[in-house]
N, C-alpha and C. Protein backbone atom coordinates (compact mmCIF):
# COMPACT_ATOMS: atom_id res chain seq x y z
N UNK A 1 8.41 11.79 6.12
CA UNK A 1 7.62 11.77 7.34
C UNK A 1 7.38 10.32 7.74
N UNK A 2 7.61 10.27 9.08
CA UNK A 2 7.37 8.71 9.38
C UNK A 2 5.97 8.35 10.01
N UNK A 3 5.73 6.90 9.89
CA UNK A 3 4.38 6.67 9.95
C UNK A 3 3.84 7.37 11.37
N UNK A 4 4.67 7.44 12.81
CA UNK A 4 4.36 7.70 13.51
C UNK A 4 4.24 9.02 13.73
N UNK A 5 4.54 10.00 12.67
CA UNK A 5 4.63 11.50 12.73
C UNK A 5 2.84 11.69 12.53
N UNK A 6 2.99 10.47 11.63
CA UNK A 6 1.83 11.24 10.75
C UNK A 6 0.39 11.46 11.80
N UNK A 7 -0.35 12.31 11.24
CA UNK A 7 -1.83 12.26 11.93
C UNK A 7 -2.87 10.74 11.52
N UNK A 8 -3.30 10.26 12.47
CA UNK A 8 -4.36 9.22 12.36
C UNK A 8 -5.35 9.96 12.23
N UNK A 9 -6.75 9.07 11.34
CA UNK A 9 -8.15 9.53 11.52
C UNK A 9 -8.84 8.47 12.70
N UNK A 10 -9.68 8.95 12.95
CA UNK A 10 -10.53 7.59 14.00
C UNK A 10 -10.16 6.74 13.77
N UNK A 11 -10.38 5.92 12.56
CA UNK A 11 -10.43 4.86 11.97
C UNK A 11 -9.06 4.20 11.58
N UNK A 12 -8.31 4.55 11.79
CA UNK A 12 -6.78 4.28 12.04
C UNK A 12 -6.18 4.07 13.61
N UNK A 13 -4.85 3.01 13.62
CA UNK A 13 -4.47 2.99 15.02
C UNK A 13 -2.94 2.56 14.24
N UNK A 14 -2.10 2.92 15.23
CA UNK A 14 -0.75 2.14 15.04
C UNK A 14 -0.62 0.96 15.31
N UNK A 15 0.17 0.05 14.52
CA UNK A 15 0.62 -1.71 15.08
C UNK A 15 1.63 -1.99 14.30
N UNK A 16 2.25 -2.42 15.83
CA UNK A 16 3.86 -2.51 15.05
C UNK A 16 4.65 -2.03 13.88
N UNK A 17 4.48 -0.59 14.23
CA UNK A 17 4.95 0.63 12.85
C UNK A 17 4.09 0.70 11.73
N UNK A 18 3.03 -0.06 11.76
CA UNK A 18 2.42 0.19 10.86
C UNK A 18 0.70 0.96 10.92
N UNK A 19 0.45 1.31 9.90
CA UNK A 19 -1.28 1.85 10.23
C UNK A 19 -2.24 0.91 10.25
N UNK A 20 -2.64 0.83 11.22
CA UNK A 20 -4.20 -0.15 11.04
C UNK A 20 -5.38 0.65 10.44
N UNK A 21 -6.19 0.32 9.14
CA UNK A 21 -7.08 1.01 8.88
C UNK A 21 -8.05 -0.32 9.06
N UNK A 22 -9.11 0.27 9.72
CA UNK A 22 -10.26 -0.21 9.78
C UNK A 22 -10.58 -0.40 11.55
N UNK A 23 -10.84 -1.70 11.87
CA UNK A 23 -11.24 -2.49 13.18
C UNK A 23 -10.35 -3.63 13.08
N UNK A 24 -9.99 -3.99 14.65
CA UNK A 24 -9.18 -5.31 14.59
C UNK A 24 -10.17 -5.99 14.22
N UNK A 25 -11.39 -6.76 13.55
CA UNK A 25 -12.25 -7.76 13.24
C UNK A 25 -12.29 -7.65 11.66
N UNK A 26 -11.68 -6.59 10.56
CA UNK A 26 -12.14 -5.69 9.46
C UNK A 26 -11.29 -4.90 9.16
N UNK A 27 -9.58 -5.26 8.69
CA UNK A 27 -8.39 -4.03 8.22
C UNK A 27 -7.72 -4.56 7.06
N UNK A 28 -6.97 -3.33 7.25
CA UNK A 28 -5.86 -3.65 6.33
C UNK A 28 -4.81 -2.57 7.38
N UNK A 29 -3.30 -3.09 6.73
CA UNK A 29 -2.24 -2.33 7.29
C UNK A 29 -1.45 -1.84 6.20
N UNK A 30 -1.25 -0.56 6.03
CA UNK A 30 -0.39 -0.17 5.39
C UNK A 30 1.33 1.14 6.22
N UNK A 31 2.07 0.61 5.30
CA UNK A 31 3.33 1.65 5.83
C UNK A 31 3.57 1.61 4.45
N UNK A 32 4.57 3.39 4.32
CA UNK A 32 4.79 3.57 3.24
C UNK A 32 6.03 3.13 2.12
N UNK A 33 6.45 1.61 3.02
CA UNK A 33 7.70 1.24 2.52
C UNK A 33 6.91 -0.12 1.50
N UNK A 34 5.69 -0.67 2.23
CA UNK A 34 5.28 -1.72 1.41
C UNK A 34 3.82 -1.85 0.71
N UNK A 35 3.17 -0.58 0.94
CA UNK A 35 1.52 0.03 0.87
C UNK A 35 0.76 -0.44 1.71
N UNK A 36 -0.06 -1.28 0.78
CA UNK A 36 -0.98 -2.09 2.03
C UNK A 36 -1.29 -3.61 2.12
N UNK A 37 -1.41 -3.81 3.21
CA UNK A 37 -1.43 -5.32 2.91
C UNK A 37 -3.10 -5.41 3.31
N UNK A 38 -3.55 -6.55 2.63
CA UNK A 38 -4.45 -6.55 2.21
C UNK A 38 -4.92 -8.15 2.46
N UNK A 39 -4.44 -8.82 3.30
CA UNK A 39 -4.14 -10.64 3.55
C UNK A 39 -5.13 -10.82 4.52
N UNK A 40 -5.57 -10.07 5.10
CA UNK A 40 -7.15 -10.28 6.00
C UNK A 40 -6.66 -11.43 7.05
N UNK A 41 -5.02 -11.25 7.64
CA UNK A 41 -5.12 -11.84 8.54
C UNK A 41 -5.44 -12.26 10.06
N UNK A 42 -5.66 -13.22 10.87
CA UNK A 42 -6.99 -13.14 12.18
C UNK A 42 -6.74 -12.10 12.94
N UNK A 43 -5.60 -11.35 13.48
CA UNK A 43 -5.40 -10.12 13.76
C UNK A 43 -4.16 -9.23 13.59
N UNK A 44 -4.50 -8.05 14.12
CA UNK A 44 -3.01 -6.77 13.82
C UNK A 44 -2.06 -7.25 14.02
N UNK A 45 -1.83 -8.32 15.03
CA UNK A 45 -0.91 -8.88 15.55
C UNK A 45 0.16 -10.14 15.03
N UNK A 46 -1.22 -11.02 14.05
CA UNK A 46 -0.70 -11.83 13.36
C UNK A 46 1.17 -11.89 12.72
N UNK A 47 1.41 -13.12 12.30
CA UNK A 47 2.82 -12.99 11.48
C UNK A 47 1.82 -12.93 9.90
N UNK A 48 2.84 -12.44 9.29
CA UNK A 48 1.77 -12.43 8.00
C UNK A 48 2.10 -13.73 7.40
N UNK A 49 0.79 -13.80 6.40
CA UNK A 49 0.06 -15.11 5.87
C UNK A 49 1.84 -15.51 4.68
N UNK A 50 2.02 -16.90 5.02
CA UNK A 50 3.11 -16.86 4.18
C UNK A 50 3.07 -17.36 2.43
N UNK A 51 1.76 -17.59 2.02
CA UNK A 51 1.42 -17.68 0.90
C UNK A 51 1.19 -15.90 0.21
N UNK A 52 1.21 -15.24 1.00
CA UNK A 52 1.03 -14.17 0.35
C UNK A 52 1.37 -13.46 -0.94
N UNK A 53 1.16 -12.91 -1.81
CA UNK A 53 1.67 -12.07 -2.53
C UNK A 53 2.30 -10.91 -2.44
N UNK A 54 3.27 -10.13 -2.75
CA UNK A 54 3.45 -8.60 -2.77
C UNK A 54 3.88 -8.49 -4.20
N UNK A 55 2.81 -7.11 -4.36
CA UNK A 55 2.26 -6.67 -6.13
C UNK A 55 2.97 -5.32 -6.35
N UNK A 56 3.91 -5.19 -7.06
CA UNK A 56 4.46 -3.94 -7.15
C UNK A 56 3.25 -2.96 -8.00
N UNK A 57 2.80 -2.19 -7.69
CA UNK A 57 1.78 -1.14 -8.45
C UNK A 57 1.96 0.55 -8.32
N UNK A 58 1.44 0.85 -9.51
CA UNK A 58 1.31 1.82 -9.88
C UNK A 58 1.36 3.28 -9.00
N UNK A 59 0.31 2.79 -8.07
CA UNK A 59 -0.19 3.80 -7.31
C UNK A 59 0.20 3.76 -6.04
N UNK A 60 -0.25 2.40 -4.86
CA UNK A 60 0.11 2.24 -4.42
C UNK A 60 0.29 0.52 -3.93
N UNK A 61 1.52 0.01 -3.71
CA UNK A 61 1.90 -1.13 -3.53
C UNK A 61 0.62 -2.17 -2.70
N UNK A 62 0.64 -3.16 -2.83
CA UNK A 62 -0.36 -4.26 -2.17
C UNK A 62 -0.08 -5.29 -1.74
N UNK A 63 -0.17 -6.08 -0.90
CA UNK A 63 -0.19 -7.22 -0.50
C UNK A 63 -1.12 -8.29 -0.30
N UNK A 64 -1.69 -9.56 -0.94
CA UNK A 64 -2.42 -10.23 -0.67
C UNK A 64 -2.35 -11.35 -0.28
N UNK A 65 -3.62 -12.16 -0.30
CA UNK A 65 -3.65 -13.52 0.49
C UNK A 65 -4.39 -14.30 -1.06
N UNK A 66 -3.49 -15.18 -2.04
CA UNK A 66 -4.23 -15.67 -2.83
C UNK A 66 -5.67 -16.39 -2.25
N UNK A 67 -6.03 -17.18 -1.42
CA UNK A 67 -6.96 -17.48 -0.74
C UNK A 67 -8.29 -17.28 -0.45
N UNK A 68 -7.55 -15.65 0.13
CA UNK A 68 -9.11 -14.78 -0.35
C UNK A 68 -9.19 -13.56 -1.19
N UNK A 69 -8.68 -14.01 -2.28
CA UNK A 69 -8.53 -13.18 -3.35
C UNK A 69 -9.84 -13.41 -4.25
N UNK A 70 -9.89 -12.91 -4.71
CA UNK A 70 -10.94 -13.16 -6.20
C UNK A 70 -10.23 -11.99 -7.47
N UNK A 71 -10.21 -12.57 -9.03
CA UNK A 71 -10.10 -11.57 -10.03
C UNK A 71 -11.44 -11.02 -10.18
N UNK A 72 -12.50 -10.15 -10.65
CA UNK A 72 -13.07 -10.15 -11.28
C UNK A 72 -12.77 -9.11 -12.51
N UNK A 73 -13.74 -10.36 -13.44
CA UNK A 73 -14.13 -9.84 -14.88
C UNK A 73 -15.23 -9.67 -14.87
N UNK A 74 -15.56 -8.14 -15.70
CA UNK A 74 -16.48 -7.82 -16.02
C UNK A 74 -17.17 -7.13 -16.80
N UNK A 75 -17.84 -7.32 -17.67
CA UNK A 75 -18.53 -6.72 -18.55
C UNK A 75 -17.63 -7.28 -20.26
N UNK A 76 -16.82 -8.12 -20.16
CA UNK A 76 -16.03 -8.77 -21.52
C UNK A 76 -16.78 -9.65 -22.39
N UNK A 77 -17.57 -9.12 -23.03
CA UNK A 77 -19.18 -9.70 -23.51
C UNK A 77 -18.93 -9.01 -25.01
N UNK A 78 -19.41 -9.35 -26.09
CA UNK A 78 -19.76 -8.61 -27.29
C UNK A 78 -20.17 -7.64 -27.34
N UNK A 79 -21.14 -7.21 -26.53
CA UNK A 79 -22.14 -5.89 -26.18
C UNK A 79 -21.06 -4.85 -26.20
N UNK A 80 -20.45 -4.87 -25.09
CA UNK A 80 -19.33 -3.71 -24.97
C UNK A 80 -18.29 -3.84 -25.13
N UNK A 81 -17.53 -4.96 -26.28
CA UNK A 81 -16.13 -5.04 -26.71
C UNK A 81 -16.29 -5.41 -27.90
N UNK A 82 -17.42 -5.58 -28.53
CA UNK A 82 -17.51 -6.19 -30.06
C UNK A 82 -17.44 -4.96 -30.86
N UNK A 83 -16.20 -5.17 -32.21
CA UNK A 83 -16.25 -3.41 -33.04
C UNK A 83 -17.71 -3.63 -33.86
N UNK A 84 -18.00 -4.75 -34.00
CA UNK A 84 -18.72 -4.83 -35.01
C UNK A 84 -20.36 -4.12 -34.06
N UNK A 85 -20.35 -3.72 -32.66
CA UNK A 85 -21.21 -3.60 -32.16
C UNK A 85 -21.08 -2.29 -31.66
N UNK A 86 -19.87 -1.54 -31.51
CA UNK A 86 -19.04 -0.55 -30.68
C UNK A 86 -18.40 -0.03 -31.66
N UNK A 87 -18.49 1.32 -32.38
CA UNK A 87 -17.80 1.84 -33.19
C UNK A 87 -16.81 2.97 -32.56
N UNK A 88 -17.14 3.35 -31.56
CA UNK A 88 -16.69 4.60 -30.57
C UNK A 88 -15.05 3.80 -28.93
N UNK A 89 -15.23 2.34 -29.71
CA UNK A 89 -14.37 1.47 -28.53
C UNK A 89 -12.37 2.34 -29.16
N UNK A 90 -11.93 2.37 -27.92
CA UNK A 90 -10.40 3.34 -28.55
C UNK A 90 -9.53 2.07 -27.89
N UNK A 91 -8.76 2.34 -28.91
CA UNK A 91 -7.92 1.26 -28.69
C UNK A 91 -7.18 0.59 -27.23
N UNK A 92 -7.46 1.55 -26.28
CA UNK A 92 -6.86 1.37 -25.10
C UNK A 92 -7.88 0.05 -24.66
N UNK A 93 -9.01 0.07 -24.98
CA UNK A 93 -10.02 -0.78 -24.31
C UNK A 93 -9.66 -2.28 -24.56
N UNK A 94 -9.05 -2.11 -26.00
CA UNK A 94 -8.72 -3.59 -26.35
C UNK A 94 -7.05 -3.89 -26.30
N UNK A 95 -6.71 -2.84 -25.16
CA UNK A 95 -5.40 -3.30 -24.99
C UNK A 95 -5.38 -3.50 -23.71
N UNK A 96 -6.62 -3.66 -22.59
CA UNK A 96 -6.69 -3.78 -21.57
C UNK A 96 -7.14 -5.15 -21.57
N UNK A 97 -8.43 -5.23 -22.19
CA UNK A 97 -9.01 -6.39 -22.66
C UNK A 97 -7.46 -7.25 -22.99
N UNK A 98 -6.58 -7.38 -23.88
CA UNK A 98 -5.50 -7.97 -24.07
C UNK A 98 -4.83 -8.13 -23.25
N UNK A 99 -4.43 -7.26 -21.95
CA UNK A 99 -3.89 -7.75 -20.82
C UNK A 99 -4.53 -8.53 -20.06
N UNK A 100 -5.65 -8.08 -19.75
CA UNK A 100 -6.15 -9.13 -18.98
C UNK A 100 -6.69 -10.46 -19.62
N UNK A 101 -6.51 -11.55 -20.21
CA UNK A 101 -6.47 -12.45 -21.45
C UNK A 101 -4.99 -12.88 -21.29
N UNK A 102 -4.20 -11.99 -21.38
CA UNK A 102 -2.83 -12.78 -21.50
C UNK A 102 -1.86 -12.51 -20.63
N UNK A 103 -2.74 -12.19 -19.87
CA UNK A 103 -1.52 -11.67 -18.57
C UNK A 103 -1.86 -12.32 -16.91
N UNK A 104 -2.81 -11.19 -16.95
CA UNK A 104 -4.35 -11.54 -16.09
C UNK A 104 -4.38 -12.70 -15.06
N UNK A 105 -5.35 -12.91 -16.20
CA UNK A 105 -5.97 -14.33 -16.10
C UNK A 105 -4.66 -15.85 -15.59
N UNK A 106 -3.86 -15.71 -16.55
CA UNK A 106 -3.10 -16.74 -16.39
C UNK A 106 -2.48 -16.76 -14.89
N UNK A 107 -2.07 -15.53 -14.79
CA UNK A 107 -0.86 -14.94 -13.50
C UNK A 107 -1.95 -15.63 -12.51
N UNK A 108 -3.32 -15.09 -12.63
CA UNK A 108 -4.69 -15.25 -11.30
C UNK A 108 -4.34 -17.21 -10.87
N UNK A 109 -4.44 -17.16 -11.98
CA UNK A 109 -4.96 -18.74 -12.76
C UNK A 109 -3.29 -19.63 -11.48
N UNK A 110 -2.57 -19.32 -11.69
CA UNK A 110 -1.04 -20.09 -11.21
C UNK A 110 -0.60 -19.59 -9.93
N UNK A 111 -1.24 -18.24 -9.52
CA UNK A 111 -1.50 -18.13 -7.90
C UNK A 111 -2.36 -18.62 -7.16
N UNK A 112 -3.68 -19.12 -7.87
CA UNK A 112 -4.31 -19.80 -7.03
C UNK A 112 -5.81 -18.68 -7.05
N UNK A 113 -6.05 -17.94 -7.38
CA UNK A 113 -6.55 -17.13 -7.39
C UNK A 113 -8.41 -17.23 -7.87
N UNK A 114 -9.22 -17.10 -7.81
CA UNK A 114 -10.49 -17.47 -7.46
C UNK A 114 -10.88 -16.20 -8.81
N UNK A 115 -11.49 -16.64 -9.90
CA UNK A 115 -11.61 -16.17 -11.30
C UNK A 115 -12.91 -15.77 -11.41
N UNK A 116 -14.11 -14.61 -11.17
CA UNK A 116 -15.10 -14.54 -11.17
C UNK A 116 -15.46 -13.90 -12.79
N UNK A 117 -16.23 -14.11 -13.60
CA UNK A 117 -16.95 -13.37 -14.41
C UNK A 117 -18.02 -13.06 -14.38
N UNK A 118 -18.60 -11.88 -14.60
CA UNK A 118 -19.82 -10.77 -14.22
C UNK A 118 -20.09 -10.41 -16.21
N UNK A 119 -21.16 -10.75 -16.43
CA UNK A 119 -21.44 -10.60 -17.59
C UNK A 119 -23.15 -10.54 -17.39
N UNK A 120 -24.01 -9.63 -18.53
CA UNK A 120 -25.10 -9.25 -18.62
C UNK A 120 -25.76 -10.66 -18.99
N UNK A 121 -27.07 -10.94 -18.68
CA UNK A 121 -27.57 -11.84 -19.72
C UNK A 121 -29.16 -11.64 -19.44
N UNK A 122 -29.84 -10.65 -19.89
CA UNK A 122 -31.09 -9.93 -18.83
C UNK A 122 -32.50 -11.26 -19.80
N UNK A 123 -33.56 -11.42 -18.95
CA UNK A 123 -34.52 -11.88 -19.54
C UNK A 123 -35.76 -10.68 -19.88
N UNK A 124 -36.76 -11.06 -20.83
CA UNK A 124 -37.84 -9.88 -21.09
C UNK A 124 -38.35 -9.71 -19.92
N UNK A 125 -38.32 -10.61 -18.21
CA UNK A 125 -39.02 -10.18 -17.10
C UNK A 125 -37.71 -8.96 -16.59
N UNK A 126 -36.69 -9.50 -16.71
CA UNK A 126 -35.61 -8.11 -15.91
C UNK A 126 -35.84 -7.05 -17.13
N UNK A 127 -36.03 -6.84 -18.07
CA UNK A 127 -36.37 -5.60 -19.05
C UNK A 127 -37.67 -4.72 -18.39
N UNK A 128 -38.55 -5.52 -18.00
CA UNK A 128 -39.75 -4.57 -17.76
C UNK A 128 -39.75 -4.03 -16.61
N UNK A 129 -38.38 -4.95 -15.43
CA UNK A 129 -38.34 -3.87 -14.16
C UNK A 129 -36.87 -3.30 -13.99
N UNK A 130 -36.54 -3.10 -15.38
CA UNK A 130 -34.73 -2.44 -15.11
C UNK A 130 -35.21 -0.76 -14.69
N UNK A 131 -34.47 -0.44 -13.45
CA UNK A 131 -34.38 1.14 -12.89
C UNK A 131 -33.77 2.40 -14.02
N UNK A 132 -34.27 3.44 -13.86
CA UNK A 132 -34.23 4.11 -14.39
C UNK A 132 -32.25 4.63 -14.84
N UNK A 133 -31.85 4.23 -13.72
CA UNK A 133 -30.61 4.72 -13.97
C UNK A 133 -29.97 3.53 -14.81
N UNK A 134 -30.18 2.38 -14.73
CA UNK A 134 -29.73 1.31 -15.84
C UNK A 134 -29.88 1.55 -17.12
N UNK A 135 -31.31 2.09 -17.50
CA UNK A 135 -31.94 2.11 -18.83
C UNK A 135 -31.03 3.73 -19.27
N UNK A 136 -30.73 4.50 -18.49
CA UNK A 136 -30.16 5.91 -18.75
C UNK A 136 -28.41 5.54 -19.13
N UNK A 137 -28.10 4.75 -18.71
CA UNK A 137 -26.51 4.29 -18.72
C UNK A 137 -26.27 3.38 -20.27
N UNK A 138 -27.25 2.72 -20.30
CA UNK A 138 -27.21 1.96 -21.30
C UNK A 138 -27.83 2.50 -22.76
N UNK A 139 -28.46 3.71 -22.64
CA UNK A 139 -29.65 3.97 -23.88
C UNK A 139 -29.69 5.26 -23.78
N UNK A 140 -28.40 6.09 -23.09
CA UNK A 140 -28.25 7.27 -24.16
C UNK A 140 -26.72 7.88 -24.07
N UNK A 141 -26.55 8.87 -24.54
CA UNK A 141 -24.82 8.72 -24.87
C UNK A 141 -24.86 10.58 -24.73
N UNK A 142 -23.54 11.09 -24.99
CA UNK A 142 -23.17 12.34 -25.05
C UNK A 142 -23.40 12.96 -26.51
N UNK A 143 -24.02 13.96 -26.44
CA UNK A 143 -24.32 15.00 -27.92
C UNK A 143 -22.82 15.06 -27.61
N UNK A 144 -21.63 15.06 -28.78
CA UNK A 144 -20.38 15.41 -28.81
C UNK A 144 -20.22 16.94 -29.74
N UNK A 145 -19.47 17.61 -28.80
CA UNK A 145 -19.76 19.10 -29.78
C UNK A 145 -18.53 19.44 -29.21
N UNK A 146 -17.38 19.78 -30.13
CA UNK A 146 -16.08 20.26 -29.99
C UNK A 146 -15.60 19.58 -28.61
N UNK A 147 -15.32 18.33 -29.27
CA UNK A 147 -14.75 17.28 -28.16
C UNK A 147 -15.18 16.71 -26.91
N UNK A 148 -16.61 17.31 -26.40
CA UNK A 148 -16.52 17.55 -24.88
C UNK A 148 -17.94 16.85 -24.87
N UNK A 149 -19.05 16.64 -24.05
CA UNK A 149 -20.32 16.15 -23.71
C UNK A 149 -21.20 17.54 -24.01
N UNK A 150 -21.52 17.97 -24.91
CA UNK A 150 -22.62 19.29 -24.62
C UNK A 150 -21.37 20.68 -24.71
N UNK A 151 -22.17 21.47 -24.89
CA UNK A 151 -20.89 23.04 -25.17
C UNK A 151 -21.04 23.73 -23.42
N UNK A 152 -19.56 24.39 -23.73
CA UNK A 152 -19.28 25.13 -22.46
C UNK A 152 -19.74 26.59 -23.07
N UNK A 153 -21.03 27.15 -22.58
CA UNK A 153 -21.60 28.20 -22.46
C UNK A 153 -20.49 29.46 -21.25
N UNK A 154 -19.84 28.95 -20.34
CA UNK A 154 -19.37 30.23 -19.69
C UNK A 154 -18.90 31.12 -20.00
N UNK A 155 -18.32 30.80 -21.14
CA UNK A 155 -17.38 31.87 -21.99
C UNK A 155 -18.15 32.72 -23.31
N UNK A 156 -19.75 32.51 -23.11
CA UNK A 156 -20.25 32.79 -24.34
C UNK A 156 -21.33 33.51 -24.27
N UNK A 157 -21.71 34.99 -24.82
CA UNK A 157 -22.75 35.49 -24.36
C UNK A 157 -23.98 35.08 -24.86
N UNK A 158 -24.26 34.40 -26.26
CA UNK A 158 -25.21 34.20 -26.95
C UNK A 158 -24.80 32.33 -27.10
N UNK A 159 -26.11 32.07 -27.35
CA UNK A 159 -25.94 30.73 -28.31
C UNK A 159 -27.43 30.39 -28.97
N UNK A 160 -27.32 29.52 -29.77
CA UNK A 160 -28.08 29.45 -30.93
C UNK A 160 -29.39 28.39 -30.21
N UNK A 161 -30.58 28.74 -30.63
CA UNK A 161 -31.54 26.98 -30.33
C UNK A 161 -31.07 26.05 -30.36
N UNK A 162 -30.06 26.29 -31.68
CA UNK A 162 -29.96 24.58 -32.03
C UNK A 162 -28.27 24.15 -31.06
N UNK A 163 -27.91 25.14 -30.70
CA UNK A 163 -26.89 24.85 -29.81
C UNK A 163 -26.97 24.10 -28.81
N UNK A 164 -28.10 24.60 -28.53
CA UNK A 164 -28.63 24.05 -27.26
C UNK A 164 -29.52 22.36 -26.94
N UNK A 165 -30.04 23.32 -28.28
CA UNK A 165 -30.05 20.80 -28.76
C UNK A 165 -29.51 20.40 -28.78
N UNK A 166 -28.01 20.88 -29.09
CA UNK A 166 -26.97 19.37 -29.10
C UNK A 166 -26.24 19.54 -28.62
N UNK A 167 -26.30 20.27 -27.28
CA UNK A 167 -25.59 19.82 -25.95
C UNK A 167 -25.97 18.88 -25.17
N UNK A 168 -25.64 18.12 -24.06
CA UNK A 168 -26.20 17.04 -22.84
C UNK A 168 -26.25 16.07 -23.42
N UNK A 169 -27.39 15.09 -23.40
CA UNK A 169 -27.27 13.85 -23.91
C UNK A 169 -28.50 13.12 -24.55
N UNK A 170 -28.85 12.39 -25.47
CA UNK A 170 -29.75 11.68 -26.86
C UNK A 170 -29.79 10.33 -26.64
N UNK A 171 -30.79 9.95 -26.54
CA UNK A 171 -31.59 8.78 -26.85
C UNK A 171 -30.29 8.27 -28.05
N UNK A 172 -29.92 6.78 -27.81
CA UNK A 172 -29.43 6.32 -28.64
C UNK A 172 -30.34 4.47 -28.94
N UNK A 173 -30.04 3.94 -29.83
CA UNK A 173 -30.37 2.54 -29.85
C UNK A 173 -30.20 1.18 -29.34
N UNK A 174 -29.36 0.87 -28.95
CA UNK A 174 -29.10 -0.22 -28.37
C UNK A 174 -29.07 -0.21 -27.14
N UNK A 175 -30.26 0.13 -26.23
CA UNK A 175 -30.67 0.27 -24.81
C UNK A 175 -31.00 -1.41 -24.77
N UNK A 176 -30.66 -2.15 -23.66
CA UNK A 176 -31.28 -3.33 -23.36
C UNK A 176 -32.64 -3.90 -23.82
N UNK A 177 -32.40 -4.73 -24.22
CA UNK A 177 -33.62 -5.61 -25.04
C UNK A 177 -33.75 -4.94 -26.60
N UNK A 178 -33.43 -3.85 -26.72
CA UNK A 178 -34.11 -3.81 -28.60
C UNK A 178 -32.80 -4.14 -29.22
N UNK A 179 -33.73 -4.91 -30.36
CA UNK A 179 -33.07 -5.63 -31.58
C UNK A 179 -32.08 -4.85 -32.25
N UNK A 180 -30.67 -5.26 -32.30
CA UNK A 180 -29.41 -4.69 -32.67
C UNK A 180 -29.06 -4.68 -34.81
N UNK A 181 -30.45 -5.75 -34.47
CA UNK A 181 -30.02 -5.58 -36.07
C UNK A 181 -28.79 -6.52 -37.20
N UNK A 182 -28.43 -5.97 -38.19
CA UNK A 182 -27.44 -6.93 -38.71
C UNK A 182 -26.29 -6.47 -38.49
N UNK A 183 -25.17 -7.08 -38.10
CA UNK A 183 -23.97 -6.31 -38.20
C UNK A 183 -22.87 -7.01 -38.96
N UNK A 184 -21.94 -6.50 -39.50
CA UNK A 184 -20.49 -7.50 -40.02
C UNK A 184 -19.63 -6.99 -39.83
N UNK A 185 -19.09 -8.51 -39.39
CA UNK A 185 -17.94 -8.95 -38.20
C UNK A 185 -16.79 -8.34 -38.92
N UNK A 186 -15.62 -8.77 -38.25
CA UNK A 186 -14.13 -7.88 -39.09
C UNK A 186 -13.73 -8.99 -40.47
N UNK A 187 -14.13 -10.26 -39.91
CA UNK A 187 -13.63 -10.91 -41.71
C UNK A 187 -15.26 -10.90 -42.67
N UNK A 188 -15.74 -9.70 -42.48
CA UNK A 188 -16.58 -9.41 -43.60
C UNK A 188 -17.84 -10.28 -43.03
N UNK A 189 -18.35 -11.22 -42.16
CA UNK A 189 -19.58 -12.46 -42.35
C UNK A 189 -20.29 -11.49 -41.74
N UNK A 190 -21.63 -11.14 -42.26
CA UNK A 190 -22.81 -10.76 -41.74
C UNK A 190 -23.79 -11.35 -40.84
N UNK A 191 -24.17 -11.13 -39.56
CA UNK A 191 -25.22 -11.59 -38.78
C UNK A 191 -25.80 -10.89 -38.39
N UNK A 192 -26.69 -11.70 -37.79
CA UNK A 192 -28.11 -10.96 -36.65
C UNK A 192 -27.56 -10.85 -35.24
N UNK A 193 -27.19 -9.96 -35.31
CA UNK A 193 -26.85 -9.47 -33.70
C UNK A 193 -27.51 -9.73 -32.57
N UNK A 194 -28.97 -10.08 -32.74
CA UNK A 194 -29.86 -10.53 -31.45
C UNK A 194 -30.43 -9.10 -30.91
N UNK A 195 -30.64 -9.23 -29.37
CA UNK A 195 -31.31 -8.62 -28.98
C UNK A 195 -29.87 -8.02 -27.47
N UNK A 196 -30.08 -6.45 -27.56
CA UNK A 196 -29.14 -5.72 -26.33
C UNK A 196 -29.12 -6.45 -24.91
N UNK A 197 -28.08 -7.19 -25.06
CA UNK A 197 -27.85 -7.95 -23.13
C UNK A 197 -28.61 -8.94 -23.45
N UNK A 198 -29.74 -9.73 -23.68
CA UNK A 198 -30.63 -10.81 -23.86
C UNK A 198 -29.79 -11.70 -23.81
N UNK A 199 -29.97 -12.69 -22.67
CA UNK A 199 -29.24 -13.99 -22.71
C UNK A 199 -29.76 -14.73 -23.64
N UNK A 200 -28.90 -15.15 -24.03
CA UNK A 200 -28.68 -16.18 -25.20
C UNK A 200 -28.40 -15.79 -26.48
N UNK A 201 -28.41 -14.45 -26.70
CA UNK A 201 -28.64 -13.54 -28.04
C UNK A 201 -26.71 -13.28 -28.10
């Protein structure tokens, strides 16, 4: 089907065979030979930006403008990549973590590319006004019961009290700010872990 067969939503227009999504002030253009470009140039009309990139991907193809690009990293902190802190981390995590480290970064790094890191570092004043859904994300986890978060009751006419306790989800320990305790590292050295997210800890 060609681009011009296809149905537009509002928010779409044609330009020069291609889809405009968004506003001429606010788009991107995509056709399905190159995905989308993504170069934020001054209008639909523009020649495209000739520093650009085109990213072969997965899903669907991209085009950018190193310029106004940014990587971000985030959350690559001890808290949530340390084993010695994370016993439940599957190996995929630290093979992502490994791409981006040796792949990533460098590729960002030699396009020109604008390197942000987003990492926790809370003080005891952000502890006493963190929102409820922060403190819920961080400080409790899934009752695990035959693989899944909590039991699938649809298929079951009865279940037990205690079934029912250890479905949904439990208070766990290392919610922001309390003390993590001692832990040891992978070549065996024992430390004080500090305090959950606490900058400087």
């Amino acid at each position: 089907m060609s681009v011009q067969s296809q149905t537009l939503s509002p928010n779409e227009s044609l330009v020069g065979g291609k889809v405009m999504v968004g506003s001429p002030g606010n788009f991107w253009l995509w056709s399905p030979e190159e995905g989308f470009d993504l170069s934020r140039f001054p209008n639909p009309d523009s020649n495209p930006v000739p520093s650009s990139l085109h990213l072969e991907c997965q899903v669907s193809n991209v085009t950018i403008d190193p310029a106004k690009t940014a990587l971000l990293i985030i959350d690559v902190q001890n808290f949530t990549l340390s084993p010695a802190l994370r016993k439940d981390l599957s190996p995929e995590m630290f093979e992502a973590q490994d791409a981006i480290l040796k792949y990533g970064i460098p590729a960002a790094r030699k396009a020109g590319i604008q390197i942000v890191w987003l990492n926790w570092g809370l003080t005891d004043e952000d502890i006493k006004s963190l929102p409820p859904q922060q403190i819920r994300v961080f400080g409790w986890t899934c009752n695990i019961q035959n693989g899944r978060c909590g039991i699938d009751f649809r298929e079951r006419t009865t279940a037990s009290a205690a079934e029912f306790v250890q479905a949904g989800e439990r208070r766990i320990v290392n919610a922001p700010g309390q003390e993590l305790g001692e832990v040891t590292l992978e070549n065996g050295t024992k430390i004080d872990a500090g305090r959950a997210l606490i900058k400087g800890t």
